[in-house]
Protein backbone atom coordinates (compact mmCIF):
# COMPACT_ATOMS: atom_id res chain seq x y z
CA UNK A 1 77.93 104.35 109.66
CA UNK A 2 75.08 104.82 107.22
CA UNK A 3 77.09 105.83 103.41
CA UNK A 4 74.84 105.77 100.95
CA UNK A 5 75.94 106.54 97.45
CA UNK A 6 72.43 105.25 95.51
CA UNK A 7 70.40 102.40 94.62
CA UNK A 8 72.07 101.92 91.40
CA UNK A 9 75.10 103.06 89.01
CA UNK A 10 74.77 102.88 85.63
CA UNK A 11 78.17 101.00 85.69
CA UNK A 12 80.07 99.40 88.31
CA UNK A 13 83.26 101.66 89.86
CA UNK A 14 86.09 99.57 90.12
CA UNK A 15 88.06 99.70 93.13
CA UNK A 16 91.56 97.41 93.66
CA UNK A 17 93.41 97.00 96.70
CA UNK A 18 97.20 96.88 95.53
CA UNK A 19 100.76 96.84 97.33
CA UNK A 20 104.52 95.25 97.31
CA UNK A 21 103.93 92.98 99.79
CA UNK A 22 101.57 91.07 101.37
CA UNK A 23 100.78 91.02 105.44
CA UNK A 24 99.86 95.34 105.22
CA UNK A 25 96.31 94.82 105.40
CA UNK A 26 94.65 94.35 101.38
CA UNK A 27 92.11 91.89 101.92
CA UNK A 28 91.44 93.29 105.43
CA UNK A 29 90.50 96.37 103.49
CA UNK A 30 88.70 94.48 100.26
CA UNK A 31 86.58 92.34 102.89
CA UNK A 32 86.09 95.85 105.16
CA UNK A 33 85.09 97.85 101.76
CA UNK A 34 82.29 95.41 100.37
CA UNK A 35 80.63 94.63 103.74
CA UNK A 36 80.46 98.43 104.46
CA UNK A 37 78.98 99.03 100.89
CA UNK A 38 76.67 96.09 100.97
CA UNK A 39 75.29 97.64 104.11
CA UNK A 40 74.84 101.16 102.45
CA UNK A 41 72.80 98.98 99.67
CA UNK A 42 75.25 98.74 96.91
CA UNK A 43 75.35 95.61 94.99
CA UNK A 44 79.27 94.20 95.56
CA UNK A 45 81.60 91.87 93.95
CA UNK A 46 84.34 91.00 95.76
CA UNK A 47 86.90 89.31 93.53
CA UNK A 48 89.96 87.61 94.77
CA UNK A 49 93.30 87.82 92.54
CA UNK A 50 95.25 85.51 94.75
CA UNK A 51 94.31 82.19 93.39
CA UNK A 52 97.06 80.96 95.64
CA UNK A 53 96.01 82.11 98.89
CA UNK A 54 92.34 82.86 97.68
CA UNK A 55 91.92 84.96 101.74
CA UNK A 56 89.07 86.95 100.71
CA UNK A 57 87.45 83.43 99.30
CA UNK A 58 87.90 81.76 102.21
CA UNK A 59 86.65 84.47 105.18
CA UNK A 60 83.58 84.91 102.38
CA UNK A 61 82.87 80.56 102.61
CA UNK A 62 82.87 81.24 106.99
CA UNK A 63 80.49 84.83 106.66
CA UNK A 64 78.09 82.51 104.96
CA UNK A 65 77.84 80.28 107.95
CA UNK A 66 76.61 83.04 110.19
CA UNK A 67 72.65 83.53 109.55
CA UNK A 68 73.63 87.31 111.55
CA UNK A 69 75.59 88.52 108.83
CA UNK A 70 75.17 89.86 105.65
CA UNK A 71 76.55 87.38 102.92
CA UNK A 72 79.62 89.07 100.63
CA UNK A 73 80.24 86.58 97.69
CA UNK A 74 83.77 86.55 96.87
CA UNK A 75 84.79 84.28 93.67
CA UNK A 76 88.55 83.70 92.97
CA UNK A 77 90.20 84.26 89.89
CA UNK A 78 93.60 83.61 88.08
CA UNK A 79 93.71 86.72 85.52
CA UNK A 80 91.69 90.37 85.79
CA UNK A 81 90.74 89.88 82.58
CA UNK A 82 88.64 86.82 83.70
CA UNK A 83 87.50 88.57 86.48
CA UNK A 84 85.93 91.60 84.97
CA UNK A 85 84.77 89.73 81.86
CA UNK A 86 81.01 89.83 83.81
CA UNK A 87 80.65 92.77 86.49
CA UNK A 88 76.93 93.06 85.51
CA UNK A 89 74.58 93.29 87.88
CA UNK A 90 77.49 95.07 90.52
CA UNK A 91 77.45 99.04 91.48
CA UNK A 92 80.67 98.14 93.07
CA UNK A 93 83.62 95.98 92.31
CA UNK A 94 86.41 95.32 94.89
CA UNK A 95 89.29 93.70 93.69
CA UNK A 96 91.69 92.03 96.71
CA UNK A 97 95.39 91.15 94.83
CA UNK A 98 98.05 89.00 95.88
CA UNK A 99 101.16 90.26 97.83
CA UNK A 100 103.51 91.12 95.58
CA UNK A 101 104.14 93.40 92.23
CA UNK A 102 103.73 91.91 88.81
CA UNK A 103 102.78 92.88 85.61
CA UNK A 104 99.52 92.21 85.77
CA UNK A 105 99.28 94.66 88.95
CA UNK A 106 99.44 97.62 86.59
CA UNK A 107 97.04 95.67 84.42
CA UNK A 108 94.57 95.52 87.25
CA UNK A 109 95.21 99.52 88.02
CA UNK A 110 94.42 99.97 84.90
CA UNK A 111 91.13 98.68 84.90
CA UNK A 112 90.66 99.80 87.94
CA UNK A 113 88.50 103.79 88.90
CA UNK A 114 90.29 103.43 91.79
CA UNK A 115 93.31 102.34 93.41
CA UNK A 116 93.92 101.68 97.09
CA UNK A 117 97.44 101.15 98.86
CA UNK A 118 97.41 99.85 102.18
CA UNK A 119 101.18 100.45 104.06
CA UNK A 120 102.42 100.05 107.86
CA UNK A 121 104.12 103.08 109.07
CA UNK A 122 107.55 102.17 109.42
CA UNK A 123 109.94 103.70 106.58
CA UNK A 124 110.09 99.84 105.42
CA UNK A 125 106.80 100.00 104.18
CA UNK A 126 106.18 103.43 103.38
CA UNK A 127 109.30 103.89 100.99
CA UNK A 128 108.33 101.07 98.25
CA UNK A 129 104.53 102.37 98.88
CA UNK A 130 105.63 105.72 97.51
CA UNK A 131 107.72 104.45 95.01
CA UNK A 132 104.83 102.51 93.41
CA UNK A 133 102.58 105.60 94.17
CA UNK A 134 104.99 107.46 91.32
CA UNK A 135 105.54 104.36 88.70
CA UNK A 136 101.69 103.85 89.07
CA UNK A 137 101.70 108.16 88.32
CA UNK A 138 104.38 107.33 85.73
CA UNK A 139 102.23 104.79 83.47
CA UNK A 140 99.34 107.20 83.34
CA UNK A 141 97.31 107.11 86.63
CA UNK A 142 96.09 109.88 87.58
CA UNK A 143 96.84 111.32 90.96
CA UNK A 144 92.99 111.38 91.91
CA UNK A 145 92.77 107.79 91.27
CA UNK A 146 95.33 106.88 94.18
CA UNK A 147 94.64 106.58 97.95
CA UNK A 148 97.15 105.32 100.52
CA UNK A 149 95.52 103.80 103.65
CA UNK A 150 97.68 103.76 106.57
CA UNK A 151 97.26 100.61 108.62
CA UNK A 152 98.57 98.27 111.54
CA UNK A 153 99.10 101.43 113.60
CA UNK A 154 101.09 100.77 116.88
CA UNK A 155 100.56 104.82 118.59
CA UNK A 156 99.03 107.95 117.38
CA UNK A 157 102.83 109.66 117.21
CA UNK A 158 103.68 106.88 114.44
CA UNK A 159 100.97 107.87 112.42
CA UNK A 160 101.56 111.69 112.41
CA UNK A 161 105.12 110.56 110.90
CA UNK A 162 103.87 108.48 108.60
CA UNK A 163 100.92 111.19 107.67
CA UNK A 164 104.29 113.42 107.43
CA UNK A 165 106.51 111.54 105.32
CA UNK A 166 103.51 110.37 102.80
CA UNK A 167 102.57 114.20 102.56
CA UNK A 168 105.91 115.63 101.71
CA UNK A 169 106.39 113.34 99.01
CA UNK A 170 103.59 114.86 97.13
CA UNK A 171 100.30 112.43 98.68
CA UNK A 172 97.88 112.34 101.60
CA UNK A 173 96.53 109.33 102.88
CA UNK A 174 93.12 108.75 103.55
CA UNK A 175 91.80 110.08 106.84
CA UNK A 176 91.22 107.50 109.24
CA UNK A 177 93.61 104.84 109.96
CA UNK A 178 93.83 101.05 111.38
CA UNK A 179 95.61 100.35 114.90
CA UNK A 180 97.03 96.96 114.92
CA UNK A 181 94.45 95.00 117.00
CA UNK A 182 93.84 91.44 118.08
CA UNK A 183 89.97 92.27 117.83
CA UNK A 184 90.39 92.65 114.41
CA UNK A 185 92.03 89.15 113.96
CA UNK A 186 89.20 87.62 115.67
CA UNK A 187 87.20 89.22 113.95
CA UNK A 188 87.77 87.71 110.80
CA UNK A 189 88.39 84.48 112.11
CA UNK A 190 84.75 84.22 112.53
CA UNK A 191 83.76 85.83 109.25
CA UNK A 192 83.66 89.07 110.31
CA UNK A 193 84.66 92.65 108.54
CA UNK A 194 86.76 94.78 111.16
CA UNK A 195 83.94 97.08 111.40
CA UNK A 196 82.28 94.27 112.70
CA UNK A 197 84.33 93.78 115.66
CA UNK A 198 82.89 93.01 119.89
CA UNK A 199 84.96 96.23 120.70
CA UNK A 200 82.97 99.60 119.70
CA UNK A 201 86.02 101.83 119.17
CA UNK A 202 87.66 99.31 117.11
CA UNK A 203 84.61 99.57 114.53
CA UNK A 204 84.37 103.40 115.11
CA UNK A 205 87.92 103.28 113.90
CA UNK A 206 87.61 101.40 111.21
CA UNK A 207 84.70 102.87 109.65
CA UNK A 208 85.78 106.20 109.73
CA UNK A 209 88.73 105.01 107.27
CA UNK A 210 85.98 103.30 105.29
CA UNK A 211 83.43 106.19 105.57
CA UNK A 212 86.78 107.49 103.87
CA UNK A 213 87.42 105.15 101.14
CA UNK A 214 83.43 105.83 100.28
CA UNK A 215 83.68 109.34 100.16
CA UNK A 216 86.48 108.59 97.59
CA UNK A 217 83.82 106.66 95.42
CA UNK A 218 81.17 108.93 95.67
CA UNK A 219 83.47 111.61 94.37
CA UNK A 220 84.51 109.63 91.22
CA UNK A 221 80.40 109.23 90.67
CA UNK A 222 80.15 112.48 90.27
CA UNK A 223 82.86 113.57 88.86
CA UNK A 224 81.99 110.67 85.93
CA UNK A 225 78.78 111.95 85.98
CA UNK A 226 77.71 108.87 85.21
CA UNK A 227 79.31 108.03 82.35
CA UNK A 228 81.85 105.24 82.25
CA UNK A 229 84.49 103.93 80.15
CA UNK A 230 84.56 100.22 79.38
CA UNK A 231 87.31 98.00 80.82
């Protein structure tokens, strides 16, 4: 997949990966997002909220290990306002949060151009996703702003449900989607992104929901015209 928004943007979009819960695929999607945009020549910080767990810091200490791979820096970080004190130098910031809901969550959507929710497919998942689709609507977010990825897929009839249910309640996910995979495991065992995988139609899979998620950042480019607000 070859995405290429520019060389340069006059100020870096910020994009968080936010959800309920953890285990329904955020840093999978905040590691996933800033390889595929390093690789379309945007210059990425990935910034890791979960100062517990610190995932994304970790998988970015075994990437640099591997002389075959592109190094993501990922730097951990207890607060968003300490973490987007200095996004010079970035086109794009990802922002991977910890598993659960907390004030600061709507802090960091705040700050954030855009706003990704990763959810399983099972009415489990996809009920509280919702519901923090409309409080995250309620404090001000705009609609656009919002993107629901649908992930650990088990068949192609429980996405079209999920696609279902998430459209009648007023939002459609991204297109694309993410089976649940062992490949994808191993993958980042080793450093990896899950478009980075040793099956092909494991990384065609995955980057067509990232080819999504880019689309989604390109639009807000242009719709901003270049002109952004400070956070």
């Amino acid at each position: 997949m070859n995405v290429l928004i520019g060389p340069s943007i006059a100020m870096p979009v910020v994009l968080s990966i936010i959800g309920q819960k953890g285990g329904v695929g955020k840093s999978t999607l905040a590691r996933a997002i800033a390889v595929v945009a390093a690789q379309g020549n945007l210059r990425v910080k990935l910034l890791d909220l979960d100062i517990g767990q610190q995932t994304s810091v970790r998988w970015s200490t075994t990437r640099a290990t591997s002389r075959a791979l592109r190094t993501i820096d990922a730097e951990a970080f207890s607060s968003v306002a300490d973490a987007l004190k200095d996004t010079s130098g970035a086109d794009l910031v990802v922002i991977d949060t910890p598993g659960h809901l907390s004030p600061e969550t709507f802090e960091i959507a705040r700050a954030s151009d855009l706003i990704v929710l990763p959810t399983g497919t099972s009415s489990d998942d996809l009920h509280p996703t919702t519901l923090l689709l409309y409080e995250l609507e309620q404090r001000g977010l705009s609609k656009d702003r919002l993107c629901v990825a649908l992930c650990r897929i088990l068949d192609a009839k429980e996405e079209r449900w999920a696609r279902h249910y998430l459209e009648t309640t007023g939002y459609k996910p991204l297109t694309g989607s993410l089976p649940e995979r062992l490949g994808y495991r191993r993958a980042h065992n080793r450093g990896r992104a899950i478009t980075e995988t040793s099956e092909a139609s494991l990384n065609e899979r995955a980057n067509e929901l990232m080819a999504s998620v880019l689309r989604k950042i390109l639009q807000h480019v242009r719709a901003s015209n270049g002109v952004y607000s400070a956070h």
